[in-house]
Protein backbone atom coordinates (compact mmCIF):
# COMPACT_ATOMS: atom_id res chain seq x y z
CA UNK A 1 -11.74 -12.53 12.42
CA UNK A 2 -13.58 -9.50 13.46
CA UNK A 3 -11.98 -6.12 15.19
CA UNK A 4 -12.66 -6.54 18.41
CA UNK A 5 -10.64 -4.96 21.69
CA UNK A 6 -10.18 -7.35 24.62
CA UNK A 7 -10.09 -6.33 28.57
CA UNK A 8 -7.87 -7.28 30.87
CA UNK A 9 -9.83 -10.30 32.24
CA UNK A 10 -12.87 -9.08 31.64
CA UNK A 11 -16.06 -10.81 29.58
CA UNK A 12 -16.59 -9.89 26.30
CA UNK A 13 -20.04 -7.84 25.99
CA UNK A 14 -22.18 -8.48 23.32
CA UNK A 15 -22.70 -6.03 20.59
CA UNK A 16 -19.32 -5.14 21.63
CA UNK A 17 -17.08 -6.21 18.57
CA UNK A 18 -17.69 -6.35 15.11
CA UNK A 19 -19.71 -8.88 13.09
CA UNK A 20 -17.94 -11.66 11.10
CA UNK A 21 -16.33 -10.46 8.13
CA UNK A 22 -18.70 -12.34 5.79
CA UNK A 23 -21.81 -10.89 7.72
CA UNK A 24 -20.67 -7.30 7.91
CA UNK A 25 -22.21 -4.08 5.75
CA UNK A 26 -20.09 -2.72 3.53
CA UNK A 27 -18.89 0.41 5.12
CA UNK A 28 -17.50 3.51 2.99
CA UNK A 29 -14.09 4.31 4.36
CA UNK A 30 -12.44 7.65 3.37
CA UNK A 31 -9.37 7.90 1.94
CA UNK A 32 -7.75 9.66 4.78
CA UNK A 33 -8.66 6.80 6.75
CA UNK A 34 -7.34 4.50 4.11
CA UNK A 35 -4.11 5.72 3.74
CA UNK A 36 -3.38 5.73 7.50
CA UNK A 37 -4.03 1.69 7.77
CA UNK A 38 -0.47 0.81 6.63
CA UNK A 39 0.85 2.97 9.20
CA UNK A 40 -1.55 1.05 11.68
CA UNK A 41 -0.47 -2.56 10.03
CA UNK A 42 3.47 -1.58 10.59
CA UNK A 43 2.99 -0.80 13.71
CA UNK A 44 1.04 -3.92 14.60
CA UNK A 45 3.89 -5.78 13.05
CA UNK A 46 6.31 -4.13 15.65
CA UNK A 47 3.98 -5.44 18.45
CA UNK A 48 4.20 -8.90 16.86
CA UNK A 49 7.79 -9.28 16.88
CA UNK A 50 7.82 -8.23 20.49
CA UNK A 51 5.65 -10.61 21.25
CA UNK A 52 2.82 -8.03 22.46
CA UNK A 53 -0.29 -9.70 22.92
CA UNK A 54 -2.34 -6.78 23.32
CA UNK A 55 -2.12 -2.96 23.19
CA UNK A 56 -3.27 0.08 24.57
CA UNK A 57 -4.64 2.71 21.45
CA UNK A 58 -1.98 4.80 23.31
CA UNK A 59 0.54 2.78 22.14
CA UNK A 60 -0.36 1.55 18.72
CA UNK A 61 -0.84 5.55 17.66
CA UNK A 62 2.70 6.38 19.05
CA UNK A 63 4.18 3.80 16.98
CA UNK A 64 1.82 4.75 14.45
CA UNK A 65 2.52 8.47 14.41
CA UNK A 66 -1.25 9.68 14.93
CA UNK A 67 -3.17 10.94 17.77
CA UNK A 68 -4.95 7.82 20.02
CA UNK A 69 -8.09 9.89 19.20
CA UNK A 70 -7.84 9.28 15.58
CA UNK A 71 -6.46 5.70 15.53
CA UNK A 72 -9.76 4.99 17.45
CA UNK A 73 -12.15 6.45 15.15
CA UNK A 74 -10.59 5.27 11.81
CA UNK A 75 -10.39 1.24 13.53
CA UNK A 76 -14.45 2.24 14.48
CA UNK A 77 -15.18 2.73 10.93
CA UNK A 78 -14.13 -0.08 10.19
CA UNK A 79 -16.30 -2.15 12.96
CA UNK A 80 -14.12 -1.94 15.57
CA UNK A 81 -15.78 -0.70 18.84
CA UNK A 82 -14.32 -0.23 21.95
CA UNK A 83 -13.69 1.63 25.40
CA UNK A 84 -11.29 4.12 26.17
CA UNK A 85 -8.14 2.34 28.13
CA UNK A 86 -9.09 -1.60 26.80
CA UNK A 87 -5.69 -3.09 24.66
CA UNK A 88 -6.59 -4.63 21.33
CA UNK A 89 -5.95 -7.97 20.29
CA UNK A 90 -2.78 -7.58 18.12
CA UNK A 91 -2.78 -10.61 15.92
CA UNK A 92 -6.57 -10.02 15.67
CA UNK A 93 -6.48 -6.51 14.53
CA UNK A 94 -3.49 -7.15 12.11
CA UNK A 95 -5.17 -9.91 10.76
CA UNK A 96 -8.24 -7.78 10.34
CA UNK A 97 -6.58 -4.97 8.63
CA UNK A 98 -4.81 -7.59 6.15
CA UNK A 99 -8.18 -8.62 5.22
CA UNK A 100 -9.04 -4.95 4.59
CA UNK A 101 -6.21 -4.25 2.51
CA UNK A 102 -6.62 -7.40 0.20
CA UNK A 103 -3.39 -8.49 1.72
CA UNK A 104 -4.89 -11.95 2.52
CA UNK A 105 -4.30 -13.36 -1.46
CA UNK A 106 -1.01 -12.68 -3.54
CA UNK A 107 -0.81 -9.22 -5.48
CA UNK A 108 0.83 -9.69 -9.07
CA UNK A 109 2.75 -6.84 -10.17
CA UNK A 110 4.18 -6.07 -13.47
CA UNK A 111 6.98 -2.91 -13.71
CA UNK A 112 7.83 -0.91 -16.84
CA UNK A 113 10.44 0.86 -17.02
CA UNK A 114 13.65 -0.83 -15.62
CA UNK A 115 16.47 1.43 -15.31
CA UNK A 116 17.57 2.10 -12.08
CA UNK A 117 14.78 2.90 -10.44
CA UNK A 118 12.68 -0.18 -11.77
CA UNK A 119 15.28 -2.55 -11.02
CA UNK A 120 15.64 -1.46 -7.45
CA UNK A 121 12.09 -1.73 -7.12
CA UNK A 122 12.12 -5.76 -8.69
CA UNK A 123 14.77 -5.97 -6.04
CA UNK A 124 12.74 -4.48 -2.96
CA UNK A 125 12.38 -7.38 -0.23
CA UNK A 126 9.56 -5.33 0.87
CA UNK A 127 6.97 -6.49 -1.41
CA UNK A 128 6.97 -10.73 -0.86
CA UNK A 129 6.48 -9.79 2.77
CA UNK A 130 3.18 -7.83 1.96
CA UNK A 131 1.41 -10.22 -0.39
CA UNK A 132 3.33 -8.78 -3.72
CA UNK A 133 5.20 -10.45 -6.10
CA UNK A 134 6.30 -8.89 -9.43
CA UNK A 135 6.08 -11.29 -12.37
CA UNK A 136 7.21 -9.40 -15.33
CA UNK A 137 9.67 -6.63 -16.16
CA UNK A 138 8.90 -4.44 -19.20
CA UNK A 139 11.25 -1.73 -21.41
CA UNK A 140 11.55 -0.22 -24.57
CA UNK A 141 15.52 -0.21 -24.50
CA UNK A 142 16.85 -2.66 -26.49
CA UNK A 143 19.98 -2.75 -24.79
CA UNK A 144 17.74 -3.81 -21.42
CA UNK A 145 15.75 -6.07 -23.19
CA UNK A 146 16.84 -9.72 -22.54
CA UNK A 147 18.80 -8.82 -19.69
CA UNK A 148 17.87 -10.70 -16.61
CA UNK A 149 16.96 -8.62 -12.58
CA UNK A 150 15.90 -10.32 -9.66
CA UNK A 151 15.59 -13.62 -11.70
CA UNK A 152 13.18 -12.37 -14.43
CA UNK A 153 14.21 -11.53 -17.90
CA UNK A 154 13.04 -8.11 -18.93
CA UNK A 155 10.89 -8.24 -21.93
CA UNK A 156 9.88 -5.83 -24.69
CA UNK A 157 7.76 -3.13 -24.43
CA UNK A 158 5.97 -4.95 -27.06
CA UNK A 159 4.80 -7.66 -25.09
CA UNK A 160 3.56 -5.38 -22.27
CA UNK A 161 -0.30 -6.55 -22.71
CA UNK A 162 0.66 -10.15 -22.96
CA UNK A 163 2.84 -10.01 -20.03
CA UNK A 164 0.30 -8.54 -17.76
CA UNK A 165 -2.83 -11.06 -19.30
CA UNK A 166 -0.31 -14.05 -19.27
CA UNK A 167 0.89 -13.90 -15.88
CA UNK A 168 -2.18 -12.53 -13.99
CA UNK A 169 -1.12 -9.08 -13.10
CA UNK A 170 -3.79 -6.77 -11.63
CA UNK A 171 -0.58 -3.93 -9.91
CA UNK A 172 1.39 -2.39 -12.17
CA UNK A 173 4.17 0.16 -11.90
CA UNK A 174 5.15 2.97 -14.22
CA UNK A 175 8.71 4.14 -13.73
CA UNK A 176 9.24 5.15 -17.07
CA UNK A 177 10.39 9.02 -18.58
CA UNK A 178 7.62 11.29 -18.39
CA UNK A 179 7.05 11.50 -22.20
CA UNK A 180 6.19 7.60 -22.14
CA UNK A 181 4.03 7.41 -18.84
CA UNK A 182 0.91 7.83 -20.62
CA UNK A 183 1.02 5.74 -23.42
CA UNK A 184 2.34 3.30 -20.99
CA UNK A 185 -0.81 3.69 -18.93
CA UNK A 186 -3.40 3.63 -21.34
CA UNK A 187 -1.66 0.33 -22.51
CA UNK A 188 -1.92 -1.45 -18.83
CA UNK A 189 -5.22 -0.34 -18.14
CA UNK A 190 -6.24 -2.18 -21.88
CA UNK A 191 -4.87 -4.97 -20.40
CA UNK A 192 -6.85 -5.61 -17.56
CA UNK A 193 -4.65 -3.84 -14.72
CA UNK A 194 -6.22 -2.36 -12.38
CA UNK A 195 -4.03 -0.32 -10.20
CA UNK A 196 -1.09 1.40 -11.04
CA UNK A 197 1.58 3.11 -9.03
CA UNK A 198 3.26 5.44 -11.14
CA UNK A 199 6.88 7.21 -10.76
CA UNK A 200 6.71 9.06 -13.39
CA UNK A 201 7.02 12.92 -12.49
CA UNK A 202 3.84 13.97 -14.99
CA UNK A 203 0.18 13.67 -13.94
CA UNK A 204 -1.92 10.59 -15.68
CA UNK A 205 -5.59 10.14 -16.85
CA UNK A 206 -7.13 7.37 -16.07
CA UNK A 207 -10.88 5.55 -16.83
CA UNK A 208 -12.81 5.14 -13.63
CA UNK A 209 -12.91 2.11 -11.77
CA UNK A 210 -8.79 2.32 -12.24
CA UNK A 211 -6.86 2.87 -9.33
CA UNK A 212 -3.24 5.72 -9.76
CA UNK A 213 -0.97 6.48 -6.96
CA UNK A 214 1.34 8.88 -8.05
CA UNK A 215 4.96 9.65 -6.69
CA UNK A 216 6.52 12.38 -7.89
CA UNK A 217 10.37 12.32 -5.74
CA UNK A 218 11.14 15.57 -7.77
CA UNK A 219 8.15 17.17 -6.55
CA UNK A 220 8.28 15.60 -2.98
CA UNK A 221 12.57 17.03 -2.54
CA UNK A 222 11.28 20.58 -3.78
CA UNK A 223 8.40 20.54 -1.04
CA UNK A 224 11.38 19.71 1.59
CA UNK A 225 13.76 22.32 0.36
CA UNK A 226 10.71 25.00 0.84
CA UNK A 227 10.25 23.80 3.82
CA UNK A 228 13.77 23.82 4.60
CA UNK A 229 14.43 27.14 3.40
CA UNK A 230 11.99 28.67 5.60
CA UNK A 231 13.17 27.18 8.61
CA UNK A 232 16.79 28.61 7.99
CA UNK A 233 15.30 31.81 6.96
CA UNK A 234 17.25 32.51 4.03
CA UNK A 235 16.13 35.21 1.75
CA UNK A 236 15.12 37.25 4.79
């Protein structure tokens, strides 16, 4: 299904809503615009559960976080057209952003690195309800190796391109020591993987047509103690 906004009783115009999915241009979407759609997909989910049928742009930026302003020109870019004041179709427009996200098919992901970070990401209940499922758990520590988390038996480091080939993982995520997040990389992406989210606090090369998302929770704290420190003025 297209973007579209409905009225409040009123007749849909034509030229007024986007073309089907399959008949559509592809449009280039920046980044920024990109990396506010999962904001605009919670908040659509919110709606759902309340059993919203439709929704003001007012509303789905507020529980977005963004101005109405902006939520209406990044859901224009990508087809959706519509007038100030008119609610969008919720299930439509989630639906539609799913589609643009790839979250229509399931997402394989394979995680090295499972001390206690890793395993409490295999354990997140986040991901099944997004269209991921991890399939394979990878470290070097034998004394990890064999052991079993969230019903998968962590294998060897060894295995690590055989995992990911074996069991159809395209995601992968790094939350391995610094010192072995690139060799780690280089092996996924020889693999076949082609997006990795990596936690490990020490940039990464990769080969274009790869996808990295780095998290660095070091980096992110020390941003929110300057930040901090500021507002209490200390050192004044």
């Amino acid at each position: 299904m297209a973007l579209r906004e409905v009225g409040r009783g009123s007749p849909e115009k034509s030229g007024g809503h986007a073309a089907p999915a399959g008949e559509r241009e592809e449009r280039s979407v920046p980044s920024a615009t990109i990396a506010r759609l999962p904001g605009y997909l919670r908040a659509l989910g919110t709606l759902v559960a309340r059993g919203v049928v439709t929704a003001s742009s007012g509303v789905l930026a507020g529980l977005a976080g963004v101005r109405p302003e902006q939520l209406r020109k990044d859901l224009s870019l990508l087809g959706a057209h519509g007038r100030r004041g008119v609610g969008y179709d919720v299930q439509g427009l989630r639906a539609e952003l799913e589609a643009t996200l790839g979250l229509t098919r399931e997402r394989r992901v394979v995680i090295v690195g499972v001390g206690n970070l890793g395993r409490a990401l295999a354990r997140y209940s986040g991901f099944p309800d997004r269209g991921f499922v991890v399939v394979g758990l990878v470290d070097s520590d034998p004394q990890v190796v064999g052991t079993r988390t969230a019903g998968l038996v962590v294998e060897p480091i060894e295995r690590l391109a055989e995992v990911v080939r074996s069991r159809e993982a395209t995601i992968a995520v790094i939350a391995t020591p610094a010192e072995a997040a690139q060799d780690v990389c280089d092996q996924l992406v020889e693999a076949g993987v082609s997006g990795i989210l990596s936690f490990a606090p020490r940039p990464l090369q990769v080969p274009v047509g790869v996808d990295l998302r780095a998290v660095d929770l070091g980096s992110e704290l020390q941003i929110l103690a300057f930040h901090d420190h500021r507002r209490s003025g200390a050192g004044r």
